[in-house]
Protein backbone atom coordinates (compact mmCIF):
# COMPACT_ATOMS: atom_id res chain seq x y z
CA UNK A 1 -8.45 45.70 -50.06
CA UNK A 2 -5.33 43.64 -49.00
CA UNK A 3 -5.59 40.10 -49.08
CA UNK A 4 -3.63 39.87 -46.19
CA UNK A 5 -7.09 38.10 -43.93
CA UNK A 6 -6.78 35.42 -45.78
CA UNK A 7 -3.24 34.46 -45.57
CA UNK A 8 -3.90 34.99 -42.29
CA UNK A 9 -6.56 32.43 -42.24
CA UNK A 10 -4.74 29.98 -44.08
CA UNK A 11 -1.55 30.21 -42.03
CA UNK A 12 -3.93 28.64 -39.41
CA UNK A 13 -5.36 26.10 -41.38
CA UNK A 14 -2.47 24.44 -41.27
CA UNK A 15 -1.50 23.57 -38.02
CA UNK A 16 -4.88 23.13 -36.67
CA UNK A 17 -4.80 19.75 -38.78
CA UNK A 18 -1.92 19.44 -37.92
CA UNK A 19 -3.35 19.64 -34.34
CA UNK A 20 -6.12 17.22 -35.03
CA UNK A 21 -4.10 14.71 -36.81
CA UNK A 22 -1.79 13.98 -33.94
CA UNK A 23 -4.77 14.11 -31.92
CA UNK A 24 -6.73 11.11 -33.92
CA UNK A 25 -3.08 9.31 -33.80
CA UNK A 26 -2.56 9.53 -30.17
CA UNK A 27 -6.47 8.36 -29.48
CA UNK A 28 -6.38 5.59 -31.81
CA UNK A 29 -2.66 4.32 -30.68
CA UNK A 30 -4.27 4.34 -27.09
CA UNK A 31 -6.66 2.19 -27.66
CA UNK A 32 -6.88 -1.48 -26.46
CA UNK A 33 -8.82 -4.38 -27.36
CA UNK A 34 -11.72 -5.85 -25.40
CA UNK A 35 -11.17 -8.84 -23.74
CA UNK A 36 -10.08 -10.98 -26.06
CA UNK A 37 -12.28 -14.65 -26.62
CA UNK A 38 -12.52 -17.35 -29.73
CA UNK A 39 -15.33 -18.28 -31.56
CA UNK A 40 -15.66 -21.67 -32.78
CA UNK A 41 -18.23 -23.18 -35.03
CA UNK A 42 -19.48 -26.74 -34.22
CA UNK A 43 -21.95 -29.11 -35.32
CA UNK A 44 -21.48 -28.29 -39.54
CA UNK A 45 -22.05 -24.66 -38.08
CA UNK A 46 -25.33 -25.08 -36.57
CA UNK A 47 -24.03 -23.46 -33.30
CA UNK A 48 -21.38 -21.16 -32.22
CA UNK A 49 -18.85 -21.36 -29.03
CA UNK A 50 -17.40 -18.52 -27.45
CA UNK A 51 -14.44 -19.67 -25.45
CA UNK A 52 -11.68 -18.00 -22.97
CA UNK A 53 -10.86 -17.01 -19.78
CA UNK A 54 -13.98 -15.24 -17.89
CA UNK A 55 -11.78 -12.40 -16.53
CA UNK A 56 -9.37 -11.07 -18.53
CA UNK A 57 -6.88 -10.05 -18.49
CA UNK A 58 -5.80 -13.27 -16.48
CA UNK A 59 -3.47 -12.99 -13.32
CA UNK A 60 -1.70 -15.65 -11.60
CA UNK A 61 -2.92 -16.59 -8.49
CA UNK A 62 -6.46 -14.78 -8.78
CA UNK A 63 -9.50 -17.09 -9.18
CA UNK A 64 -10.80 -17.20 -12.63
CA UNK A 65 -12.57 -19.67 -14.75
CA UNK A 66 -12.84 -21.05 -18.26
CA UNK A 67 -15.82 -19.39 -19.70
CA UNK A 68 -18.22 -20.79 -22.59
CA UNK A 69 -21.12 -19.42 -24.19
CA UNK A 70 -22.94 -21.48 -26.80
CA UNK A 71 -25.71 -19.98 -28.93
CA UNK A 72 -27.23 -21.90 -31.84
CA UNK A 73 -27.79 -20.38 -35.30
CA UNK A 74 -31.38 -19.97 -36.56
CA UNK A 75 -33.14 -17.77 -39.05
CA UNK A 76 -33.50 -15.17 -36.34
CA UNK A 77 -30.27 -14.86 -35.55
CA UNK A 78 -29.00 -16.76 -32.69
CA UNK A 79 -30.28 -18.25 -29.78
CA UNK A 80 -28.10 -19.46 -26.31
CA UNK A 81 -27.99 -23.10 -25.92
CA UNK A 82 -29.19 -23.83 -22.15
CA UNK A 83 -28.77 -27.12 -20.18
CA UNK A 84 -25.50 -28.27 -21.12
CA UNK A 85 -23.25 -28.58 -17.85
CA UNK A 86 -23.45 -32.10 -18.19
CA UNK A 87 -23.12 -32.30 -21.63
CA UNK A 88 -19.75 -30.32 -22.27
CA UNK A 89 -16.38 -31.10 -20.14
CA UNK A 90 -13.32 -29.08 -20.20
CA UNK A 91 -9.64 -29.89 -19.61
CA UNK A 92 -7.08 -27.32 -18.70
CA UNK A 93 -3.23 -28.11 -19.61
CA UNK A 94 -0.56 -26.11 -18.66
CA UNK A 95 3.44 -27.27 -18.54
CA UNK A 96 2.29 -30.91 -19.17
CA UNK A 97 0.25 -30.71 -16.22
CA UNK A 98 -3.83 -31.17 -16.74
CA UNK A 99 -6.74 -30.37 -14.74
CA UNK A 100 -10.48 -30.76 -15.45
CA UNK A 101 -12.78 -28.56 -14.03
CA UNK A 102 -16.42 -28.90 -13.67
CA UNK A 103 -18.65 -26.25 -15.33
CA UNK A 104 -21.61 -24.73 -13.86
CA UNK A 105 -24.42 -22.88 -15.56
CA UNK A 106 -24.05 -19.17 -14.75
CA UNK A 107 -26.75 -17.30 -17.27
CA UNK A 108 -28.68 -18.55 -20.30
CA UNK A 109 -26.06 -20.36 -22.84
CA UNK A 110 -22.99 -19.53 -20.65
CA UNK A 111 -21.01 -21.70 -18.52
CA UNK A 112 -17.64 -21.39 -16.29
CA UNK A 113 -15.48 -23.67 -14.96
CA UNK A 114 -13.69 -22.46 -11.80
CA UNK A 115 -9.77 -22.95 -11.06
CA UNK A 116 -7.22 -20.45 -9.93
CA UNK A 117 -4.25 -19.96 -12.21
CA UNK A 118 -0.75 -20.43 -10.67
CA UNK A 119 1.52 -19.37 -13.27
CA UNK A 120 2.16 -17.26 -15.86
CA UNK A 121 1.96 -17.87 -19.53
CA UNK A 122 0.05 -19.71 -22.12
CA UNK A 123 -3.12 -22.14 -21.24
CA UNK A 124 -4.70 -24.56 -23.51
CA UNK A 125 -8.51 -25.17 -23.21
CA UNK A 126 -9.48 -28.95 -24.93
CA UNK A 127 -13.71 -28.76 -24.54
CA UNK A 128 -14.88 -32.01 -25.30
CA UNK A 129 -18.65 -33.13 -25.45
CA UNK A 130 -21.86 -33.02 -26.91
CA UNK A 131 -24.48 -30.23 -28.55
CA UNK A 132 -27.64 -31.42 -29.33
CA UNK A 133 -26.57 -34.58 -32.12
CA UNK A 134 -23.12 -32.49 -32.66
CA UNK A 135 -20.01 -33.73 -30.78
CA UNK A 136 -17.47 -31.13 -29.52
CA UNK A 137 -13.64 -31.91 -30.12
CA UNK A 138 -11.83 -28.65 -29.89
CA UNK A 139 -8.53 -27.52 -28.58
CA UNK A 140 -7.77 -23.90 -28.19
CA UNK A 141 -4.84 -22.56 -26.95
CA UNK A 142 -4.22 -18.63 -25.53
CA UNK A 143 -2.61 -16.64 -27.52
CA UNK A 144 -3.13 -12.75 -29.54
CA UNK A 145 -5.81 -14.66 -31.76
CA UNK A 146 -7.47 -16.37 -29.55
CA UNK A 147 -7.80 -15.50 -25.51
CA UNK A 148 -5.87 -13.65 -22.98
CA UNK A 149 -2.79 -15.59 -21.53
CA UNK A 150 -2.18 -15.64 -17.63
CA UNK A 151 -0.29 -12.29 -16.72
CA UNK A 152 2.23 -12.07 -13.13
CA UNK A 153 0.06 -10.00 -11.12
CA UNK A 154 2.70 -7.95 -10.05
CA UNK A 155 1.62 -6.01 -12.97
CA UNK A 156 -1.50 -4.65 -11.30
CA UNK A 157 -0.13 -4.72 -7.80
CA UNK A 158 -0.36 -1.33 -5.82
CA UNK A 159 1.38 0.02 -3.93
CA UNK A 160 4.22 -2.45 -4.77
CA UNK A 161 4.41 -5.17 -2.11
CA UNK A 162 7.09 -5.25 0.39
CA UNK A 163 8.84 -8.50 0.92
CA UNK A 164 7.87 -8.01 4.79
CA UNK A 165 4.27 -8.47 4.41
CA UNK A 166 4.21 -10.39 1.69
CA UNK A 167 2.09 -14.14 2.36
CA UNK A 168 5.38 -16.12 2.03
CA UNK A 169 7.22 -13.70 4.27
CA UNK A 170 4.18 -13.92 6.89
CA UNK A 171 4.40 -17.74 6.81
CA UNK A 172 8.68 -17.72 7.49
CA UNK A 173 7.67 -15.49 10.18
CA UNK A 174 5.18 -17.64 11.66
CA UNK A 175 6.97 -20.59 11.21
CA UNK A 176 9.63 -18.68 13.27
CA UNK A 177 7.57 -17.50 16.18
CA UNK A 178 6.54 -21.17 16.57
CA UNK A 179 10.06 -22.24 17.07
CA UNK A 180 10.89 -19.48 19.39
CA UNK A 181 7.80 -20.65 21.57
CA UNK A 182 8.68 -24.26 21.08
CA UNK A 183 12.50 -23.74 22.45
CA UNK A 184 10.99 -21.73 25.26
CA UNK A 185 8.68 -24.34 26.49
CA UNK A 186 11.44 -26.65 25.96
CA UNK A 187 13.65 -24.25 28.29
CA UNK A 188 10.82 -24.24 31.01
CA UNK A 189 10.46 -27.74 30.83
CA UNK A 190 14.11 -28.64 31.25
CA UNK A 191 14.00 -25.83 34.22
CA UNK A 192 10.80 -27.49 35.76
CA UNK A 193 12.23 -31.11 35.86
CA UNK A 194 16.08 -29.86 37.28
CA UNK A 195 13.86 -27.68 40.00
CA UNK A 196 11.95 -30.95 40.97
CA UNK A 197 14.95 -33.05 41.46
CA UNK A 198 16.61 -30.67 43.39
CA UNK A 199 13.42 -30.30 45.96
CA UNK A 200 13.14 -34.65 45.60
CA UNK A 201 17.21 -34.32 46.99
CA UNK A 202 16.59 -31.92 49.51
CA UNK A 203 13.37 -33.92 50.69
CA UNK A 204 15.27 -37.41 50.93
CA UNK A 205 18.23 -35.75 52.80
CA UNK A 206 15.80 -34.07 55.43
CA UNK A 207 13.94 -36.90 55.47
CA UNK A 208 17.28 -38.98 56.63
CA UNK A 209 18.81 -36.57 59.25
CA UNK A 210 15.24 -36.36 61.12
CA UNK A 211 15.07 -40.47 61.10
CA UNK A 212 16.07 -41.87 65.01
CA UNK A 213 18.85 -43.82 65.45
CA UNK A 214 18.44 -47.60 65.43
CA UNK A 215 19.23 -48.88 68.94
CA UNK A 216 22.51 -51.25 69.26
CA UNK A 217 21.98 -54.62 70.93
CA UNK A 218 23.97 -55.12 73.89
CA UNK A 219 26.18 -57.66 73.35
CA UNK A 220 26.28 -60.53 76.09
CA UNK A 221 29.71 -62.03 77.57
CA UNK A 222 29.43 -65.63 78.69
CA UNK A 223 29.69 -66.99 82.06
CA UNK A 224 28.23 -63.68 83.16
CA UNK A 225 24.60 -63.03 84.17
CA UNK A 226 22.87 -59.89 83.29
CA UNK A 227 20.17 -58.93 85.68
């Protein structure tokens, strides 16, 4: 018997993992990270703070919010840290520009602070406050270690918008329909007024021809009596 079978089956050994190889490659090179938050330890490490954008990735010009989640360490594990709202205060710097909004309980040990995000780039969270007896002091900035920074949202945009309808092409066109109808109630206006004048003119010259003609006194000559 010819061994011929199993070069057979070895010639296809081969370049079936060769097959699966590439396979594994191209699954593991498509695969992207969660989205991406920071945890900080506070308080001697007593508790732990999860901080970043709440949707990410972040777009400019979509409504987003700085998201916390605080969970205290025990010998169970962890455990979120409720009723801190009040307690923890967050300011958001961007271009030397700051803003500080106000966070809001949304489930057990997580909090958000609203704002909208105008521009693209990198966004640094300071969280200041309190934790039970430990104060918070910590400034986190985004970055590919820490949180998502703020992408143009042309980059999710479909189809791809057309200057014509875009908002700021809306408003030039709005702001120009406003002038047209301003200029043509200025026209109408100017065209009223000359039309009233002309029917005040014609009015004081029939007016005039249709007055009677004041009577002349006769004019006496002396020495002469007039009977």
């Amino acid at each position: 018997m010819t061994p011929r079978p199993r070069l057979l089956r070895t010639s296809f050994l081969f370049p079936t993992l060769a097959f699966a190889l590439v396979l594994l490659v191209t699954l593991l090179s498509g695969v992207t990270p969660a989205s991406a938050h920071v945890d900080i330890d506070v308080g001697d490490g007593q508790y732990v703070v999860e901080i970043g954008f709440r949707d990410e990735p972040a777009f400019a010009g979509q409504m987003n919010a700085v998201y916390v989640h605080v969970e205290e360490y025990g010998t169970g594990g962890t455990q979120p840290v409720t009723g801190l709202a009040s307690s923890l205060a967050v300011e958001v710097s961007k271009d030397n520009q700051t803003f500080a909004p106000a966070f809001v309980p949304t489930d057990d040990g997580s909090y958000e602070a609203r704002f909208v995000p105008t521009a693209t780039g990198d966004y640094t969270f300071h969280l200041t406050g309190t934790i039970g007896e430990a104060t918070v002091d910590e400034t986190v900035t985004s970055g590919p270690t820490t949180f998502d920074s703020v992408q143009p949202l042309s980059a999710v945009e479909f189809p791809a918008a057309d200057a014509a309808t875009s908002p700021l092409q809306g408003a030039v066109d709005a702001a120009q329909a406003d002038a047209a109808t301003a200029r043509m109630l200025g026209i109408a206006g100017i065209v009223v007024g000359a039309l009233g004048l002309i029917v005040a003119g014609l009015a004081l010259a029939r007016g005039r021809a249709g007055a009677p003609a004041a009577a002349v006194p006769l004019k006496e000559e002396p020495g002469k009596l007039i009977r």
